[in-house]
C-alpha atoms as a PDB file:
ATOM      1  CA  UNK A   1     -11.740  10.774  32.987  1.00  0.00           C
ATOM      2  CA  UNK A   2     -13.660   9.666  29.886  1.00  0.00           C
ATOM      3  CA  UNK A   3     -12.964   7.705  27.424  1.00  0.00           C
ATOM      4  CA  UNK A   4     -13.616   8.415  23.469  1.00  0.00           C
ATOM      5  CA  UNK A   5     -14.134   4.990  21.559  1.00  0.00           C
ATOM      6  CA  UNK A   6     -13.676   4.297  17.898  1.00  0.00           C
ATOM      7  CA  UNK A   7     -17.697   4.494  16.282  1.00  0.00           C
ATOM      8  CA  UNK A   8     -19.097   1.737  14.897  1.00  0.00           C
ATOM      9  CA  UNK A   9     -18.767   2.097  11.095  1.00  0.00           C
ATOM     10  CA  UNK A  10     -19.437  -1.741   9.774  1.00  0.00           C
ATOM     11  CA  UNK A  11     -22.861  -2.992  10.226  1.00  0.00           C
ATOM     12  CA  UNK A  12     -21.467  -6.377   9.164  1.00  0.00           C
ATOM     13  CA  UNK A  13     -19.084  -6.809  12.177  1.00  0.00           C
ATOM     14  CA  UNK A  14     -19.173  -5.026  15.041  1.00  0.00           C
ATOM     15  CA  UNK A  15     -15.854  -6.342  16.025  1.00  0.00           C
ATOM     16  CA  UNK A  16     -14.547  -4.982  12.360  1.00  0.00           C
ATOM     17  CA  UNK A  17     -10.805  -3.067  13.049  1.00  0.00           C
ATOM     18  CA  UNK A  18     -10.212   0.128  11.270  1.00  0.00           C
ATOM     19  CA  UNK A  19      -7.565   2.920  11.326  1.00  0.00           C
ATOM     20  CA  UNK A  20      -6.690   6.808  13.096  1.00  0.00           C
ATOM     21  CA  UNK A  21      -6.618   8.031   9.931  1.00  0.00           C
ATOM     22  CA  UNK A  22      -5.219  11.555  11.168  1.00  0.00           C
ATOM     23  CA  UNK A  23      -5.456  12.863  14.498  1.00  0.00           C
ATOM     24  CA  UNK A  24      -5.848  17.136  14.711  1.00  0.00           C
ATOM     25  CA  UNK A  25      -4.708  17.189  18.212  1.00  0.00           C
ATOM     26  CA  UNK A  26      -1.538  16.447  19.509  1.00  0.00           C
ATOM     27  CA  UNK A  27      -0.647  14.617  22.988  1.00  0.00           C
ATOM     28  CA  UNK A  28      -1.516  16.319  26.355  1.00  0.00           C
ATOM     29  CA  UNK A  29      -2.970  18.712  24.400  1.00  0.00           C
ATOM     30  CA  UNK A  30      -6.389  21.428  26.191  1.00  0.00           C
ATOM     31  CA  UNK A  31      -9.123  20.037  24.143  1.00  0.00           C
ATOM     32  CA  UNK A  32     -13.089  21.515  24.056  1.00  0.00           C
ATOM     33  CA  UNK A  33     -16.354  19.848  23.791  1.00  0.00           C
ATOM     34  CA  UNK A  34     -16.928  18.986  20.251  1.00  0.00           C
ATOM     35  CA  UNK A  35     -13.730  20.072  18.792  1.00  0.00           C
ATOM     36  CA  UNK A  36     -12.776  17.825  16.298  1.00  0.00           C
ATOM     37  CA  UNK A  37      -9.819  14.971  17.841  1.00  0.00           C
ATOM     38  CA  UNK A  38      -9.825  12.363  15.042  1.00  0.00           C
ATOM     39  CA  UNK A  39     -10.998  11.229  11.628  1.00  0.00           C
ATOM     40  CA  UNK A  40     -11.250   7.311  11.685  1.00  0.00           C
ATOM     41  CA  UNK A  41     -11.542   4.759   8.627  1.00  0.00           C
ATOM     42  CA  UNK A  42     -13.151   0.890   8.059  1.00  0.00           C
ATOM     43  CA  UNK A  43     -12.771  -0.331   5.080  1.00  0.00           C
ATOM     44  CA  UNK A  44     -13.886   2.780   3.224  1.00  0.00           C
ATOM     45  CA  UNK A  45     -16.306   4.345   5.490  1.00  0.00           C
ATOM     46  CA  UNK A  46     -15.055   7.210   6.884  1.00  0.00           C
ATOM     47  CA  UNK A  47     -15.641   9.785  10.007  1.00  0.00           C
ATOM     48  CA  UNK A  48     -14.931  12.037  12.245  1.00  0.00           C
ATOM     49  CA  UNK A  49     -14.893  11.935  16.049  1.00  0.00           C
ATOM     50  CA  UNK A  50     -15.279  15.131  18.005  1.00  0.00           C
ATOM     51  CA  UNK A  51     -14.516  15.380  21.657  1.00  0.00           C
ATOM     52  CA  UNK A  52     -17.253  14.732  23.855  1.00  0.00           C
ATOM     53  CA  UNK A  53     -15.848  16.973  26.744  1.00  0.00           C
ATOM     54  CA  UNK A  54     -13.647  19.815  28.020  1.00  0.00           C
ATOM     55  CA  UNK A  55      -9.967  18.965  29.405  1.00  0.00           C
ATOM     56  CA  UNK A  56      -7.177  17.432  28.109  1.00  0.00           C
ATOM     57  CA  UNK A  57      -6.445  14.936  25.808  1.00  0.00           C
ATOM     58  CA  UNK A  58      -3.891  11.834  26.147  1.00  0.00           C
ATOM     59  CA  UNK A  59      -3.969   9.650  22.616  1.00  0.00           C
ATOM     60  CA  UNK A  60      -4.088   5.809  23.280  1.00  0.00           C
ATOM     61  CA  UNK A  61      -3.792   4.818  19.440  1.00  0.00           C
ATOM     62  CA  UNK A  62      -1.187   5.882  17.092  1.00  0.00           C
ATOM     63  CA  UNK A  63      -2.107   7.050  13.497  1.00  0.00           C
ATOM     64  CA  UNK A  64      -2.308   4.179  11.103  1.00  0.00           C
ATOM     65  CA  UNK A  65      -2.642   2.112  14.392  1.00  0.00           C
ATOM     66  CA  UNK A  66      -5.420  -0.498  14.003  1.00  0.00           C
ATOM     67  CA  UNK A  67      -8.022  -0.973  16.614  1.00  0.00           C
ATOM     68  CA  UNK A  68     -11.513  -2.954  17.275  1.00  0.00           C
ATOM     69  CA  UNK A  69     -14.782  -0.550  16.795  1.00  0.00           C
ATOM     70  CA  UNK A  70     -15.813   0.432  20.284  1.00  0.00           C
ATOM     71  CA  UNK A  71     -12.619   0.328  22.137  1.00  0.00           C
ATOM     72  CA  UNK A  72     -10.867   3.518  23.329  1.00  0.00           C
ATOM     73  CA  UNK A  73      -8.672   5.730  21.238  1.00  0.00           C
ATOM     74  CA  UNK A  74      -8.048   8.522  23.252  1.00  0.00           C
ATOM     75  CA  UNK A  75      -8.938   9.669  27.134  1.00  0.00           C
ATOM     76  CA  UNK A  76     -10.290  13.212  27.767  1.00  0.00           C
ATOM     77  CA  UNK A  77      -8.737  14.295  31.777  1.00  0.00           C
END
């Protein structure tokens, strides 16, 4: 199992929340190693987050769903 955590986008607070913006993978779904899984917001820095590994994906955050920089969005099986 590994874990994929929201980047760090906000120098000025590393404990800044941001937003899923849009996921491109559904649920459950076969994922590869750097396909793209996510693009993620803070205040108006943007990015994307590609999948650090083969296998498949369960999402732990919903779109729009806020969460803390550096904790887990999704979990790669």
């Amino acid at each position: 199992m590994t874990e994929v955590a929201f980047p760090a986008l906000s120098k000025e607070s590393a404990t800044a929340e941001g937003v899923v913006s849009t996921w491109f993978v559904a649920d459950g779904e076969s994922v590869r190693t750097d396909q793209l899984l996510a693009e993620v917001q803070v205040d108006k820095v943007a990015a994307e987050v590609p999948a650090p590994c083969d296998g498949t994906v369960h999402l732990l955050v919903t779109e729009d769903g806020a969460v803390t920089q550096g904790a887990p969005i999704a979990r790669i099986d």
